[in-house]
Protein backbone atom coordinates (compact mmCIF):
# COMPACT_ATOMS: atom_id res chain seq x y z
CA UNK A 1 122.83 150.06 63.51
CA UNK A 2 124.91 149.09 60.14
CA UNK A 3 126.79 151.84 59.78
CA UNK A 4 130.08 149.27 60.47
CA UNK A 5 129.20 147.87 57.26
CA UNK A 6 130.92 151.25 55.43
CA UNK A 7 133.93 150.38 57.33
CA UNK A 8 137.05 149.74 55.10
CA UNK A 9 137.28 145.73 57.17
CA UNK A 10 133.55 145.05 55.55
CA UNK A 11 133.70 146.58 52.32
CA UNK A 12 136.69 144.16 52.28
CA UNK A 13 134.69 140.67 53.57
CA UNK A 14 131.82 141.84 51.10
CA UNK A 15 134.38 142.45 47.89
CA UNK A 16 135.67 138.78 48.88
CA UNK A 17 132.63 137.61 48.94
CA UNK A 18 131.35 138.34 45.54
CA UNK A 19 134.74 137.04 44.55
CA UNK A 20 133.63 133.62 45.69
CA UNK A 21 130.16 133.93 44.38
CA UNK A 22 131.30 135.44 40.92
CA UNK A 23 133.93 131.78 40.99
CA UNK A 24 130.89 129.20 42.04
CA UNK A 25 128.73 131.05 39.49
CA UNK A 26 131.23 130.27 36.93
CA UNK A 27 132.07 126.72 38.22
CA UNK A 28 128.08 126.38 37.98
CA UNK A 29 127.55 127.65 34.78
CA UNK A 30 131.05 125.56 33.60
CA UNK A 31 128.87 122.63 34.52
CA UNK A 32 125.94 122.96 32.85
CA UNK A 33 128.37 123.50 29.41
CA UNK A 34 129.00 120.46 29.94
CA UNK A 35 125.84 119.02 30.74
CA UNK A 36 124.52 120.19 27.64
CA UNK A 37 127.47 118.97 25.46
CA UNK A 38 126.45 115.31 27.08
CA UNK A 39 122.74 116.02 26.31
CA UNK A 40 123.93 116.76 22.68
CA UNK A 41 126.11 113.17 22.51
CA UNK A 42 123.42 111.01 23.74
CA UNK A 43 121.05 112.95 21.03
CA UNK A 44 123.14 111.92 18.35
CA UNK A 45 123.20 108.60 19.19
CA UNK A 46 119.45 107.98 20.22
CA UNK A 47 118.88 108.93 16.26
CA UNK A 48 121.90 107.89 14.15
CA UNK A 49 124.14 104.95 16.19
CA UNK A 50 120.71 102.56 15.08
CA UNK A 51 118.96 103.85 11.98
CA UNK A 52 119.34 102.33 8.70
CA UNK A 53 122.75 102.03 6.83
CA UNK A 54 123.03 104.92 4.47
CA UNK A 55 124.40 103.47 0.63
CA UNK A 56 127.45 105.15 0.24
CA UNK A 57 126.69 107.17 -2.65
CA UNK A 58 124.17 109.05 -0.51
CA UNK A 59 126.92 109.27 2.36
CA UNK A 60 130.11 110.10 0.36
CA UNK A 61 129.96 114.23 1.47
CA UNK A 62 129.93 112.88 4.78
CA UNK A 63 133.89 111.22 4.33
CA UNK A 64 134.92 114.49 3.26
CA UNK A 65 133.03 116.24 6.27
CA UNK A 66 131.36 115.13 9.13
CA UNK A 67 128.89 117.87 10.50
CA UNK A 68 127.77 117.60 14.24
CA UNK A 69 124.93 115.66 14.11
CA UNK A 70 126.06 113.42 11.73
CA UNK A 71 127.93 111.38 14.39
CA UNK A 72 127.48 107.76 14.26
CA UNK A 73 125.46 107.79 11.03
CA UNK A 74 125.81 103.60 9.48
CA UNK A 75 127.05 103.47 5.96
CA UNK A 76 126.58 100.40 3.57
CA UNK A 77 130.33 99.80 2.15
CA UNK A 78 130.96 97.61 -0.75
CA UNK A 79 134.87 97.23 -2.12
CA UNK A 80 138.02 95.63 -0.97
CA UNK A 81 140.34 96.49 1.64
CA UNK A 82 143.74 97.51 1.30
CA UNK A 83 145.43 95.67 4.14
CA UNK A 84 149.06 96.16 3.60
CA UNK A 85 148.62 99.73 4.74
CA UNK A 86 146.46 98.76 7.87
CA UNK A 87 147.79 100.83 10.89
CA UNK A 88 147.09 100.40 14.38
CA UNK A 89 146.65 103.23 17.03
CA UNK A 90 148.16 103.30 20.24
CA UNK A 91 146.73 104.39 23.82
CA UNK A 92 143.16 104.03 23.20
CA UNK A 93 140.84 102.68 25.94
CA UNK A 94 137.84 100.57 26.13
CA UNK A 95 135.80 98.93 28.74
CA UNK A 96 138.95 100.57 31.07
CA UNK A 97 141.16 98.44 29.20
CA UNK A 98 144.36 100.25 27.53
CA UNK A 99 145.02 98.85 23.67
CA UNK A 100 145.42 99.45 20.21
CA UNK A 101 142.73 99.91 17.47
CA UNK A 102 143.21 99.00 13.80
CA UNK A 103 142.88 101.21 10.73
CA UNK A 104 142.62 99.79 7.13
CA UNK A 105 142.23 102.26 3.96
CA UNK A 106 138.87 100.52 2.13
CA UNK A 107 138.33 101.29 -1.47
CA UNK A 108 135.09 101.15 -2.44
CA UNK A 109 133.72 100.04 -5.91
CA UNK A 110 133.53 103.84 -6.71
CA UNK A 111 136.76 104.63 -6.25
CA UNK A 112 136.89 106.49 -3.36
CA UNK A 113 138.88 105.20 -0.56
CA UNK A 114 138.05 105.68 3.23
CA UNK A 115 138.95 104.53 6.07
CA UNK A 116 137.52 101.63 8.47
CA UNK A 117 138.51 101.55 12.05
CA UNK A 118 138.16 97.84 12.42
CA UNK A 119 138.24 97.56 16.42
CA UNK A 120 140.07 97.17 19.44
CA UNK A 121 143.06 95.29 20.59
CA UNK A 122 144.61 94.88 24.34
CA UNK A 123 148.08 95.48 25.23
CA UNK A 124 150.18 92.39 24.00
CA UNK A 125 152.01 90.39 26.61
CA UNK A 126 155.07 88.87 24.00
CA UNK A 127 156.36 92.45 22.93
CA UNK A 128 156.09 96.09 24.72
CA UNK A 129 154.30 98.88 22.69
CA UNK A 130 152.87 95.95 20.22
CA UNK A 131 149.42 93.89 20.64
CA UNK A 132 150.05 90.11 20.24
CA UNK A 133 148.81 89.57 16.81
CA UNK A 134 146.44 91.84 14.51
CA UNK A 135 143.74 89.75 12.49
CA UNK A 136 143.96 90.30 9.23
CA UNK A 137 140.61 92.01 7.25
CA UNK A 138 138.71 89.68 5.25
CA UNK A 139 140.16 89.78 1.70
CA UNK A 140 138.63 90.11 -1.92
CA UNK A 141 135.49 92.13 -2.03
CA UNK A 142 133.77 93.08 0.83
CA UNK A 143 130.23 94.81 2.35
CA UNK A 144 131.42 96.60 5.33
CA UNK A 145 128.70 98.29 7.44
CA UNK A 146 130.66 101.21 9.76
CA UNK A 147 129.45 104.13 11.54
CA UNK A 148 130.75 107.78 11.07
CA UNK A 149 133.12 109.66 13.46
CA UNK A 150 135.03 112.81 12.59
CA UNK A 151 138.95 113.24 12.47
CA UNK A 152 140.59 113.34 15.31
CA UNK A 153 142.79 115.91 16.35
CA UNK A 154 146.46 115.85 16.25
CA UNK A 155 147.92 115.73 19.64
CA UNK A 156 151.24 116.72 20.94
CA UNK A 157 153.17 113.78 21.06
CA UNK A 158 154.60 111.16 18.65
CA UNK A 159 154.45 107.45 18.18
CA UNK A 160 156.46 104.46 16.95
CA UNK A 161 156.83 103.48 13.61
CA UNK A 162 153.70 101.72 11.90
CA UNK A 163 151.71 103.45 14.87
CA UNK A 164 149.18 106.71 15.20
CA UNK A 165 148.99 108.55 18.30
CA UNK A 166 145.26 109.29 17.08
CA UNK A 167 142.97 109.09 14.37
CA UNK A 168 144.13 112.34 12.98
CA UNK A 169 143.31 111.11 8.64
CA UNK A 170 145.53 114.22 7.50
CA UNK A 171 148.43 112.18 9.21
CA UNK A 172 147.25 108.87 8.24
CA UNK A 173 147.00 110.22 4.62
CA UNK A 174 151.07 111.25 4.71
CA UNK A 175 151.82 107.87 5.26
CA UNK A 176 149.69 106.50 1.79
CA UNK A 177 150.81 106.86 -1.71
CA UNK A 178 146.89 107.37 -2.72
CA UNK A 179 144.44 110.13 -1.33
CA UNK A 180 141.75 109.23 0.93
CA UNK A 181 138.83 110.70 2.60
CA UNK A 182 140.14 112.71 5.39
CA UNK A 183 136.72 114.36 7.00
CA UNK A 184 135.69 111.21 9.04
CA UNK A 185 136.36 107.72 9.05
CA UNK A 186 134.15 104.68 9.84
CA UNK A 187 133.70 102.34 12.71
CA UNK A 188 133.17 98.70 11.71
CA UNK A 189 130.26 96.97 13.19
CA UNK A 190 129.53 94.21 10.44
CA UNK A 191 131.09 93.09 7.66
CA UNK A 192 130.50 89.82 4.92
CA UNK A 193 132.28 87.77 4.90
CA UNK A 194 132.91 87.69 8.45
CA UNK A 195 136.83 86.63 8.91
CA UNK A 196 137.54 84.02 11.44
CA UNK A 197 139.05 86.32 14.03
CA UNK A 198 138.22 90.04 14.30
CA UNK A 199 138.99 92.86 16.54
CA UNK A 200 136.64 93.31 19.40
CA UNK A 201 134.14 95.72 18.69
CA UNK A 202 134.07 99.21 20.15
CA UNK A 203 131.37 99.58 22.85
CA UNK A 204 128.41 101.68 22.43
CA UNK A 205 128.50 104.92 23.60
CA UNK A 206 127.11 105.26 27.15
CA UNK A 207 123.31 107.59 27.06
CA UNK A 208 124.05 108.93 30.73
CA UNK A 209 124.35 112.45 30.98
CA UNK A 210 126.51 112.31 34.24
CA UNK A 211 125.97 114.21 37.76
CA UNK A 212 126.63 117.67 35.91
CA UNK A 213 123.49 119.27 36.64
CA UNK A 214 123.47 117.98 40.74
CA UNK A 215 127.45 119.36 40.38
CA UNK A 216 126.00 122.90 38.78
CA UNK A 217 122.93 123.33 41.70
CA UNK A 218 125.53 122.77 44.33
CA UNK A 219 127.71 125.54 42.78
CA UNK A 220 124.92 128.00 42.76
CA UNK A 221 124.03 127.28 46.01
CA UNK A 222 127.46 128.30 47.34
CA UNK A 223 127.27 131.32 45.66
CA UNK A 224 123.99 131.85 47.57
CA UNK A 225 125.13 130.35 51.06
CA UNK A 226 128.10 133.10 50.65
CA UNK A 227 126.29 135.99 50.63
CA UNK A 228 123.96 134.47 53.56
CA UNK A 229 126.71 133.91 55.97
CA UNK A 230 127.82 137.61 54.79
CA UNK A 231 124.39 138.87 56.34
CA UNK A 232 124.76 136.33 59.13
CA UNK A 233 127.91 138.05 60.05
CA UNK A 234 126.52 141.48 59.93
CA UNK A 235 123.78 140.74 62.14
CA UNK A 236 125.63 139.22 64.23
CA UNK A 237 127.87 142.22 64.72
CA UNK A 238 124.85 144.42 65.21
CA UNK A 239 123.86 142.34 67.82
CA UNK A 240 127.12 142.99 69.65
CA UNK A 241 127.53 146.55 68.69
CA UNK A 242 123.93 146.86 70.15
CA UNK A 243 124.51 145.08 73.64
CA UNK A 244 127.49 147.32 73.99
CA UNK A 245 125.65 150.61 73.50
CA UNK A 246 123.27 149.34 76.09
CA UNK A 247 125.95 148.10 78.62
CA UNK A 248 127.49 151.43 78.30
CA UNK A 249 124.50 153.66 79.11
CA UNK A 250 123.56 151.22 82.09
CA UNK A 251 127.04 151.16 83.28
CA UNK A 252 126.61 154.74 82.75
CA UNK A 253 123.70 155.01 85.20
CA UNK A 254 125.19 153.12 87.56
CA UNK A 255 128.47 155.09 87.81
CA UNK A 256 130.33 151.85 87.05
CA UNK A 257 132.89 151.47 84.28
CA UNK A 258 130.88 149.24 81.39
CA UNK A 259 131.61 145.50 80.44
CA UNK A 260 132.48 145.43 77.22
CA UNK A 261 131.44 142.41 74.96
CA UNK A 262 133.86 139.50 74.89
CA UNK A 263 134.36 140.21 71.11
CA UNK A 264 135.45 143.81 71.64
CA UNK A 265 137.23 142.92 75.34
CA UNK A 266 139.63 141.05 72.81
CA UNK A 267 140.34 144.27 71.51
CA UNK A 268 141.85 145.79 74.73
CA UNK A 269 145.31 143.76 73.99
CA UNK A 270 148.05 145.69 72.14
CA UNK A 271 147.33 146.37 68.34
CA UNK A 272 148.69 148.78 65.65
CA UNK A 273 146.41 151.56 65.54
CA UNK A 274 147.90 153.27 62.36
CA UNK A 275 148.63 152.87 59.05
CA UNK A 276 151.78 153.81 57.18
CA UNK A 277 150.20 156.05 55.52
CA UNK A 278 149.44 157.87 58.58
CA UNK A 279 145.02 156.77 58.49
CA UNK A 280 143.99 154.94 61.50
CA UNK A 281 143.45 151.70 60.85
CA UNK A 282 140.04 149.35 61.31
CA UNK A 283 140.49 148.30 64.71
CA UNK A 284 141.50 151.88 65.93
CA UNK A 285 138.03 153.42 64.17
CA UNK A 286 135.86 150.71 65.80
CA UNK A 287 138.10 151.28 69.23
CA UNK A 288 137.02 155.57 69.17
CA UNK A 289 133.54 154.60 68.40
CA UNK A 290 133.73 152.57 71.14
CA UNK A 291 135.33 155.47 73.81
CA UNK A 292 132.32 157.80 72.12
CA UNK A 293 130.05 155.81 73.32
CA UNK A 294 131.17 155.50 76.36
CA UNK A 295 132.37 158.71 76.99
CA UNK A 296 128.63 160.14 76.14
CA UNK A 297 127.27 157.16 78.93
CA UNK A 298 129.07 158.72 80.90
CA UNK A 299 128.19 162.73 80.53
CA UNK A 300 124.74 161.73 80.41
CA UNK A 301 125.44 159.50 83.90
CA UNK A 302 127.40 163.21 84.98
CA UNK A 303 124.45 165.07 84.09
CA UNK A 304 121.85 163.09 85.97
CA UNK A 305 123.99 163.33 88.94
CA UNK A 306 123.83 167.22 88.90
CA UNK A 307 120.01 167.55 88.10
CA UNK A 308 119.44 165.39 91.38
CA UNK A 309 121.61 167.67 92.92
């Protein structure tokens, strides 16, 4: 009843399908990467972003660099900041809203100095490319509470003078005449004294994992529906191949001419039965089987006829 299905036209629809299945399966799998990699975010900040400032002693290895989990971890900073080499950095976003954000080298009462991202600013309105003004860092010495985030990558693309195009500290570290931590930097969330103006404080990270694992079921059910409307398509065909045979061998009986199928009437219009390389094609295989069968309807028909006789 399925022989068809060893026909070079199905071996064909079935290699396309796993094609499709083998792409959602990837798409599916692609999204529960990701889902995970959220999962892992919003762990790091459910236990670092509000534990207990670290003293800096304690946290120093964590300048130089910045494993996974320690993402977000609050260090206790006491020392002065060096604000004539403050730096903004362009194209950053938060809340949706395009700005700057300002890095200051710190030097801390050990001697080391790091680096404080002190916030955000928006896009200035006097002077393209600049914000309107950037408050200046509290001056003399200072406790600065911040919370750790690796280097950034570099990225492909430059920026104008006094500007990053991200918080890539190798780069940053060019620019200074001193050495500074370049494993991780830290994100101001408190400091005494507080200055009179500031720059708006980063948001906190959102804890929602997203629609990746909905996105990742719906991509594995494709690959399923696929292979479903495969079978579908067989059976369907089966169906059709099977009122045929039975047409044929009535028609047979009858001494009438059978009626074919709608499906394989459509085949009765002009079609190109061979190959170039000389093999019949698909539609000229299906078309004999289809003359076999008749043609034995009709000897058995022929052979009925004499017996009566």
């Amino acid at each position: 009843m399925y022989r068809f299905l060893a026909s070079t036209r199905w071996i064909g629809w079935l290699l396309l399908v796993c094609i499709f299945a083998t792409a959602f399966a990837f798409l599916g799998k692609w999204q529960m990467d990701r889902r995970e990699g959220a999962l892992t975010e919003i762990s790091h900040v459910q236990r670092n972003f509000d534990a207990a400032p670290l003293p800096f002693a304690e946290a120093k290895p964590l300048f130089e660099a910045l494993p996974a989990d320690g993402k977000w971890t609050p260090v206790h900073l006491e020392g002065s900041y060096l604000s004539e080499d403050q730096i903004i950095v362009r194209n950053r976003i938060s809340g949706s809203r395009p700005g700057y954000e300002v890095l200051v080298p710190f030097r801390t009462t050990e001697g080391t100095t790091v680096v404080v991202n002190r916030g955000f600013l928006p896009i200035g309105n006097d002077k393209a490319g600049q914000p309107d003004s950037i408050p200046a860092p509290p001056a003399g010495t200072v406790e600065v509470d911040v919370r750790l985030k690796a280097s950034e990558p570099k990225l492909d693309r430059g920026a104008p003078e006094g500007q990053l195009a991200s918080i890539e500290l190798p780069a940053f570290a060019q620019k200074l005449d001193y050495p500074i931590a370049t494993g991780s930097y830290g994100l101001m969330f408190l400091e005494n004294p507080a200055p009179d103006t500031a720059p708006t404080q980063l948001q906190r990270p959102e804890e929602d994992e997203g629609p990746h694992l909905s996105y990742s079921f719906q991509w594995f059910a494709f690959g399923v529906l696929v292979f479903i409307g495969f079978g579908y398509a067989a059976k369907q065909q089966a169906r059709i191949n099977r009122e045929d045979r039975e047409e044929a061998a009535a028609a047979a009986l009858r001494g009438e001419e059978p009626v074919l199928h709608q499906a394989h009437r459509m085949r009765k219009r002009p079609k190109k039965l061979v190959r170039r390389d000389g093999s019949p094609t698909d539609e000229a295989q299906e078309d004999a089987y289809l003359d076999e069968l008749e043609r034995r309807a009709s000897e058995q028909h022929a052979a009925g006829r004499a017996d009566a006789e």
